[in-house]
N, C-alpha and C. Protein backbone atom coordinates (compact mmCIF):
# COMPACT_ATOMS: atom_id res chain seq x y z
N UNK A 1 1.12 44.63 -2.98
CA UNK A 1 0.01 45.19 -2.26
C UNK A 1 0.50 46.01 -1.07
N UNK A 2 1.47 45.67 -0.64
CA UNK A 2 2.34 46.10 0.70
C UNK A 2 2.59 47.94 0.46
N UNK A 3 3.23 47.96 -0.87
CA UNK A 3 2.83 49.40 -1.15
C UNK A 3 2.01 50.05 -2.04
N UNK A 4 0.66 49.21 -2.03
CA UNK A 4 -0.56 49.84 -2.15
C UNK A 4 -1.40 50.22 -3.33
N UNK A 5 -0.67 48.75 -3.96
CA UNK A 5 -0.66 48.92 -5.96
C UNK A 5 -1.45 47.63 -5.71
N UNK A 6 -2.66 47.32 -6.22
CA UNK A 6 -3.20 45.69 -6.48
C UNK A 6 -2.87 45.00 -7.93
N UNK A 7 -3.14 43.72 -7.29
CA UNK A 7 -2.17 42.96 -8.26
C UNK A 7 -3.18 42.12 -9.33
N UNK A 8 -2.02 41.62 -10.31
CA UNK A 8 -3.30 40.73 -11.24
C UNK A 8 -2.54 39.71 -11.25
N UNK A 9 -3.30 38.32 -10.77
CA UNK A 9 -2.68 36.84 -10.41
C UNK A 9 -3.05 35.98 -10.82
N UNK A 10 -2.99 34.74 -10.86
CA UNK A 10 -3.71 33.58 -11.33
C UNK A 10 -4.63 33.25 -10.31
N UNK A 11 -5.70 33.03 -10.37
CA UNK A 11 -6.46 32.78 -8.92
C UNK A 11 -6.47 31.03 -8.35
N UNK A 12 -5.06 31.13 -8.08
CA UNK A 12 -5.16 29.81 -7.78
C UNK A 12 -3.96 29.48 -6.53
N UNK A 13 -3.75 28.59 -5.83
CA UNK A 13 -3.02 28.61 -4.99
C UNK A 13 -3.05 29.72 -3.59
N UNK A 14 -1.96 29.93 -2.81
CA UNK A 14 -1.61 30.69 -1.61
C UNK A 14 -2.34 32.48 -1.85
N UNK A 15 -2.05 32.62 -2.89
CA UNK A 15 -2.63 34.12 -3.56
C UNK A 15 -4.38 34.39 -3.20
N UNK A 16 -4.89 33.31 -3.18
CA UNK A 16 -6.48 33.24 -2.72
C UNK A 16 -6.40 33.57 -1.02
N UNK A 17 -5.37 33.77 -0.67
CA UNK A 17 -5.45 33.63 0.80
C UNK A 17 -5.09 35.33 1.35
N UNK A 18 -4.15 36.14 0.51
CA UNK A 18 -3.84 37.57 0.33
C UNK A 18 -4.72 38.17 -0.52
N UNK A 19 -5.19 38.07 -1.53
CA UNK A 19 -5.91 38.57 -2.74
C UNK A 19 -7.51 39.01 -2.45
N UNK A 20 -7.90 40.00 -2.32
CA UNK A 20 -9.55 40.07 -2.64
C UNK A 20 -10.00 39.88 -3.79
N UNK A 21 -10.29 39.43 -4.89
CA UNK A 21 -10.54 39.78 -6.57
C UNK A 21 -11.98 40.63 -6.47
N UNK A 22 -11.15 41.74 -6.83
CA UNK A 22 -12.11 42.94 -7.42
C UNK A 22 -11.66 44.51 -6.06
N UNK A 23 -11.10 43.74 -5.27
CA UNK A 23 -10.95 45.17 -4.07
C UNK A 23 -9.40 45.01 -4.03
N UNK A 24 -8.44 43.74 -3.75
CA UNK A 24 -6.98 44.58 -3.85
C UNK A 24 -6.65 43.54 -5.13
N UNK A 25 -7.14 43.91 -5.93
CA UNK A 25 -6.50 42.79 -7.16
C UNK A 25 -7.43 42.02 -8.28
N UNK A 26 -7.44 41.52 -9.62
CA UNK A 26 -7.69 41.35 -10.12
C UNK A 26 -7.40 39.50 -10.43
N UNK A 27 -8.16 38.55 -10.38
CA UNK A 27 -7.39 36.90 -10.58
C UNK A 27 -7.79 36.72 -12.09
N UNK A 28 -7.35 35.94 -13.05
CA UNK A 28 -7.40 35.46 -13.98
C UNK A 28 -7.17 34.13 -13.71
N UNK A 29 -8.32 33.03 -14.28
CA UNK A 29 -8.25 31.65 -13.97
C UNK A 29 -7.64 30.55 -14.96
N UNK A 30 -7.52 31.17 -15.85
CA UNK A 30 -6.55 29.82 -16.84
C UNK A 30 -4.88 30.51 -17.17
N UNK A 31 -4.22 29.52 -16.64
CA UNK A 31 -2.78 30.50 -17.38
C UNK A 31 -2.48 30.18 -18.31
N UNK A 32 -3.46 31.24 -18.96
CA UNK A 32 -2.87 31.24 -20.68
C UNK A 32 -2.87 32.75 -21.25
N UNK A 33 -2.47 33.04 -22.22
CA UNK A 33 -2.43 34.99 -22.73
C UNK A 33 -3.27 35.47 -22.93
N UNK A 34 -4.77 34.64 -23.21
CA UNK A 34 -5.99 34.81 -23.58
C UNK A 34 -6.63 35.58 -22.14
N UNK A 35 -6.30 34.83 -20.96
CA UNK A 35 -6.69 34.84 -19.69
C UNK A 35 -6.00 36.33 -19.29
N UNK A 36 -4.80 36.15 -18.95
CA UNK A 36 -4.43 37.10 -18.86
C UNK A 36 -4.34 38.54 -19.63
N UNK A 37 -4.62 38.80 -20.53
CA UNK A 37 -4.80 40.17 -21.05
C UNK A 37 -6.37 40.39 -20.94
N UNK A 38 -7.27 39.12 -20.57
CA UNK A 38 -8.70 39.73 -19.93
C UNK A 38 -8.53 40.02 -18.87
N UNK A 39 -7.70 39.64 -17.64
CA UNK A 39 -7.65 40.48 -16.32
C UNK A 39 -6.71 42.12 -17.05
N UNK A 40 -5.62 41.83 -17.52
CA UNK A 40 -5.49 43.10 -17.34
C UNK A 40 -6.57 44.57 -18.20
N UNK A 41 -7.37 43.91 -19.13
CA UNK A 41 -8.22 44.82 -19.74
C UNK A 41 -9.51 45.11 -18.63
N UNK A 42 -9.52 43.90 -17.70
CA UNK A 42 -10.95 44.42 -16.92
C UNK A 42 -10.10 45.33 -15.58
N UNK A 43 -8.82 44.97 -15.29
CA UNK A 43 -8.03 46.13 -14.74
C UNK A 43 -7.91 47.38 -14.74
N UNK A 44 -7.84 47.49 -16.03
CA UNK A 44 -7.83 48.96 -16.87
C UNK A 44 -9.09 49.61 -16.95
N UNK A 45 -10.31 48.65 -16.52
CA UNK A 45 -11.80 49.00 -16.91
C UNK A 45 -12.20 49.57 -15.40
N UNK A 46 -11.47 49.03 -14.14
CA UNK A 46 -11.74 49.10 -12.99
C UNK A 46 -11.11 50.10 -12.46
N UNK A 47 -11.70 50.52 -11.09
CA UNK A 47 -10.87 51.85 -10.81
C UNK A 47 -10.07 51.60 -9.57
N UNK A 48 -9.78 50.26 -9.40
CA UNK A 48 -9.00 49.72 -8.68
C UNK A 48 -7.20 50.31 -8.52
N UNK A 49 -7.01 50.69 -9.91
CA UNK A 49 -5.92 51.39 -9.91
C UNK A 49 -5.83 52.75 -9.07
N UNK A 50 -7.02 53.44 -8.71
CA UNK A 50 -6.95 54.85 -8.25
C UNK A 50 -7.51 54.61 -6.64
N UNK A 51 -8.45 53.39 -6.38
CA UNK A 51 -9.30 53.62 -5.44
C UNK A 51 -8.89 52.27 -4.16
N UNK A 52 -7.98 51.40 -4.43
CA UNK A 52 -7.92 50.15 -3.61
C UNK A 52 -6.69 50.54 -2.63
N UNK A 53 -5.69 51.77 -2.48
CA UNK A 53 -4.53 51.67 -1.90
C UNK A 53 -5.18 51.55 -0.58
N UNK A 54 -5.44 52.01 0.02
CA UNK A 54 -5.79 51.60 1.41
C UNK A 54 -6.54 49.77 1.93
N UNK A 55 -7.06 49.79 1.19
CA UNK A 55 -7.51 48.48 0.71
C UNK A 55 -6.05 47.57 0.76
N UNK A 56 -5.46 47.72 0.00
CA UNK A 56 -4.47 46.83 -0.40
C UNK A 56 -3.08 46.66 0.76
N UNK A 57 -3.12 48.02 1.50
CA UNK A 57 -2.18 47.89 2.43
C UNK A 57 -2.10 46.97 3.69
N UNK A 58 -4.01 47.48 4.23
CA UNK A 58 -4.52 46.85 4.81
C UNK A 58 -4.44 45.42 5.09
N UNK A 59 -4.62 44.98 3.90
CA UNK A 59 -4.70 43.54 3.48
C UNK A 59 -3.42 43.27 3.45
N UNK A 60 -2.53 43.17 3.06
CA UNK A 60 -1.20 43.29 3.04
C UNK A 60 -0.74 43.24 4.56
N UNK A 61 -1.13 44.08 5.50
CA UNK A 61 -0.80 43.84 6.79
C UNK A 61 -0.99 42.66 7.70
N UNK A 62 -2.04 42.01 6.56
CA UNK A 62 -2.36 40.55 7.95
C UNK A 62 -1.58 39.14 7.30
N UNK A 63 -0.48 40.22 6.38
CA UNK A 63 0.60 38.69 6.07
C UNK A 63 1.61 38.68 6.75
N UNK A 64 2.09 40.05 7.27
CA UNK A 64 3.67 40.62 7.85
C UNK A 64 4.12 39.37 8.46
N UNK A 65 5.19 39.39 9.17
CA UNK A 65 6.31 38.31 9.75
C UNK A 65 5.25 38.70 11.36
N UNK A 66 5.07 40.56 11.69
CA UNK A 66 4.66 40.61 13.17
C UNK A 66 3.26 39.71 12.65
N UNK A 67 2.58 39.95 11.79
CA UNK A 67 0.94 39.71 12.09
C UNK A 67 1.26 37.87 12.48
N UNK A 68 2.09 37.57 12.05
CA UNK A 68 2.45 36.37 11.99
C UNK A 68 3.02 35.85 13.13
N UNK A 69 3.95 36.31 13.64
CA UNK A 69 3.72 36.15 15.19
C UNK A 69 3.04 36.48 15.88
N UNK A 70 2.07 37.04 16.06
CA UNK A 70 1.44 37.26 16.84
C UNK A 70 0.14 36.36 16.50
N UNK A 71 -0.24 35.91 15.34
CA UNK A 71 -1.05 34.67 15.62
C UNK A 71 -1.18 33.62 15.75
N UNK A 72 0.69 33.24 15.67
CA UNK A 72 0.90 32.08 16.72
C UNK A 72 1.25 32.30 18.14
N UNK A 73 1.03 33.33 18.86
CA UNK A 73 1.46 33.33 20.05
C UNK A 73 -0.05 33.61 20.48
N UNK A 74 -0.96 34.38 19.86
CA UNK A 74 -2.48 33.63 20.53
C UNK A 74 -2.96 32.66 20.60
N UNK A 75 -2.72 31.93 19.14
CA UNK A 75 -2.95 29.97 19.34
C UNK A 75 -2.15 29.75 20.48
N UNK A 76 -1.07 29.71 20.64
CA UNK A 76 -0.21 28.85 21.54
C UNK A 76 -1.25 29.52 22.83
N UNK A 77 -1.27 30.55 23.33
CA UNK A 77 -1.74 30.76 24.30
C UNK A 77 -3.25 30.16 25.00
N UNK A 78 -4.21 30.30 23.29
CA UNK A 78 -5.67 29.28 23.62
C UNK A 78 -5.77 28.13 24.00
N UNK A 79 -4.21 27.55 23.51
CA UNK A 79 -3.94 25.73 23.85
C UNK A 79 -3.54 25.74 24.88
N UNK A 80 -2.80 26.93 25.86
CA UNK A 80 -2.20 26.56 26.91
C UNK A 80 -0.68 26.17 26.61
N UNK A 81 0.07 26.92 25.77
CA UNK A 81 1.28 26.83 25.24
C UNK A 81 2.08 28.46 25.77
């Protein structure tokens, strides 16, 4: 997503926490081949491929290492740290 391609994932785990399903990415919920070649056919159906890069970068930015320090150095700061 970082360079602005959305992804097709299992919608399960840490990925629910980066992932929009339907704006930077596509989830498929059973991991099996059945599952997965329906995300990538509703992929191919979506115009997510042409229309989400900004979308996806975006999103992508509030995982970085900075976005990441910096929202533990506002917690620490709300606690008085």
């Amino acid at each position: 997503m970082a360079a602005g391609r959305p992804v097709i994932a299992y919608g399960g785990g840490g990925i629910l926490d980066s992932v929009v399903d339907g704006e930077t990415g596509i989830f498929f919920e059973t991991q099996t081949v059945d599952a997965l070649v329906d995300a990538v056919k509703r992929f191919e159906a979506s115009d997510l491929a042409k229309s989400s890069r900004d979308a996806c970068v975006a999103r992508a930015q509030l995982f970085t290492e900075a976005a990441f320090r910096q929202g533990i150095s506002e917690s620490l700061a709300r606690i008085g740290g």
